[in-house]
Protein backbone atom coordinates (compact mmCIF):
# COMPACT_ATOMS: atom_id res chain seq x y z
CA UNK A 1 153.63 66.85 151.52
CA UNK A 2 150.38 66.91 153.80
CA UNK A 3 148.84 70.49 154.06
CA UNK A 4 148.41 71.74 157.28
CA UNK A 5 146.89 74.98 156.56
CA UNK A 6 143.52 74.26 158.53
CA UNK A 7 145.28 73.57 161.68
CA UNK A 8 145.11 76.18 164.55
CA UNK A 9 145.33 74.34 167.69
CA UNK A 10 148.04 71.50 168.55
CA UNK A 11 148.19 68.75 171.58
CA UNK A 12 151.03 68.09 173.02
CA UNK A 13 151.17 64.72 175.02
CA UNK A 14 153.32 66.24 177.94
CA UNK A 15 153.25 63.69 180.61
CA UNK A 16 152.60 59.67 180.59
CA UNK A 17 152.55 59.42 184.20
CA UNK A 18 149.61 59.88 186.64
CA UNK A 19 149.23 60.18 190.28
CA UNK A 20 145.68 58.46 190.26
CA UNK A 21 144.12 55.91 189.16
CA UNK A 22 140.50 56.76 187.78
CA UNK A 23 138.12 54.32 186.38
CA UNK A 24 136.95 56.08 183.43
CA UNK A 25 140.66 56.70 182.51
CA UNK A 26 141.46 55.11 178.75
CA UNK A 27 145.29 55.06 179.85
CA UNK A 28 146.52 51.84 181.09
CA UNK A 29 147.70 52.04 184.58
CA UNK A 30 150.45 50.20 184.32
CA UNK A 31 153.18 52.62 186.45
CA UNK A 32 156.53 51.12 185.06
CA UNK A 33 154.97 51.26 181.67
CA UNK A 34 153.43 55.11 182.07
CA UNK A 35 157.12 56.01 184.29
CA UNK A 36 159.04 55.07 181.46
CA UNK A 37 157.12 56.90 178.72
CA UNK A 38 157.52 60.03 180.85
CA UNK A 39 161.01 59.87 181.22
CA UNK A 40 161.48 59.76 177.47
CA UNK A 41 159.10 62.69 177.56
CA UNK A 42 161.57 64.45 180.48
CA UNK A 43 164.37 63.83 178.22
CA UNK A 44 163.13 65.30 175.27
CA UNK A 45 162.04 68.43 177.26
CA UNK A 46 165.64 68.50 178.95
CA UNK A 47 167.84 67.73 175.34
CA UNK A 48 165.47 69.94 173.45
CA UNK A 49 163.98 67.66 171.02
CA UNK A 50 160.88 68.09 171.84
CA UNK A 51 160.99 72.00 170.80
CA UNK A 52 163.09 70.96 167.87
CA UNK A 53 160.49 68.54 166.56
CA UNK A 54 157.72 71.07 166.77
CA UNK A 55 159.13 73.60 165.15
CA UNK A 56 160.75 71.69 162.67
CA UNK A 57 157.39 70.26 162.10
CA UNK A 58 155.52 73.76 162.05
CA UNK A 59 158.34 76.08 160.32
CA UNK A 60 155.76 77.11 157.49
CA UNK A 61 152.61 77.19 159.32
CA UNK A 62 153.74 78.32 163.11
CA UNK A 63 151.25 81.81 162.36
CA UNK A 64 148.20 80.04 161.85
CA UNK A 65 148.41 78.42 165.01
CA UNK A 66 146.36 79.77 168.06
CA UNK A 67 145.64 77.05 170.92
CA UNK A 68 148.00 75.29 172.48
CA UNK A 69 147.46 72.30 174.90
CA UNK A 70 148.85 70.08 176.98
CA UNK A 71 147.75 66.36 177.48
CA UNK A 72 148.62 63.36 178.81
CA UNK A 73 148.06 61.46 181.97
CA UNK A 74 148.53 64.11 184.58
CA UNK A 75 150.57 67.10 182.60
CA UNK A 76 151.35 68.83 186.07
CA UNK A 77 153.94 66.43 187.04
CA UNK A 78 156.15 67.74 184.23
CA UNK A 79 155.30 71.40 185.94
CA UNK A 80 158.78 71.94 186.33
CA UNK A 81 159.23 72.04 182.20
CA UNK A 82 156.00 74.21 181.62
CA UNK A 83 157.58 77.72 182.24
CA UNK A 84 160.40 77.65 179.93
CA UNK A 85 158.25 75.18 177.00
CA UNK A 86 155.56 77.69 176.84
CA UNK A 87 157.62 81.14 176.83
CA UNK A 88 159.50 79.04 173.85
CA UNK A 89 156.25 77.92 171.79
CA UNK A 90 154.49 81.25 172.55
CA UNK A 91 157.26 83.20 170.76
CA UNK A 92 157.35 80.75 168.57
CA UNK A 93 153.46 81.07 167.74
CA UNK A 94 152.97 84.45 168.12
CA UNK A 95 149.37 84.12 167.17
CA UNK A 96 148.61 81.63 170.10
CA UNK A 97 145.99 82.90 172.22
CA UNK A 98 145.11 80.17 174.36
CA UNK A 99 146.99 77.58 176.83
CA UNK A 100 144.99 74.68 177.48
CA UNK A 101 145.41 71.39 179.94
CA UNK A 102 143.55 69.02 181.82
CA UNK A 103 144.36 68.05 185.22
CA UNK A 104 143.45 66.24 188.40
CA UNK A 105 144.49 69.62 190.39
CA UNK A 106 146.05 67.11 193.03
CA UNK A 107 149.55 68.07 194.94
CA UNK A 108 149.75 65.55 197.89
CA UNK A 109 146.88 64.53 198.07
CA UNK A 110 145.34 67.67 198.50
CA UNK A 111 143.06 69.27 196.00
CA UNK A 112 144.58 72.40 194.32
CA UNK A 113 141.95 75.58 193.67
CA UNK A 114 142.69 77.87 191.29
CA UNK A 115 141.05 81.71 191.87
């Protein structure tokens, strides 16, 4: 069994899809490819597996972790999952402190400010 003592933060890869298409971008934009992983990332959120895998995975370390983040291509267009995924990992890590993502903070074209 592999310790994982020493861990504190985990990465979730929360979206495979992207509304953009950057350069510098080490995904591969291929949109059939990227719509299907999401899906299968949508129906793991939906079914629950998702949540079940990462508990199941952290049952005897879940206090020693204290970041959480989300990755992926662009993690807001799973928004719609984030609300009821993070209330669930927060009480599941009660020692989490910080919620990390990265995102292109664009809705329609229109860049999105956060204050």
């Amino acid at each position: 069994k592999i310790s994982m003592d020493h861990i504190d933060g985990l990465s979730f890869h929360w979206s495979s899809d992207c509304n953009m298409a950057c350069q510098y971008c080490f995904i591969k934009k291929d949109k059939e490819l990227m719509a299907c992983h999401n899906s299968q990332i949508q129906q793991a959120l939906e079914d629950g597996t998702f949540i079940k895998n990462v508990k199941e995975t952290f049952k005897d370390n879940f206090n020693n972790i204290k970041i959480l983040e989300l990755w992926g291509a662009e993690p807001t267009l799973n928004a719609k999952y984030f609300a009821s995924f993070m209330t669930e990992m927060l009480d599941f890590f009660p020692q989490a402190q910080e919620v990390m993502f990265s995102t292109n903070a664009l809705v329609g074209g229109k860049i999105i400010y956060a204050s």
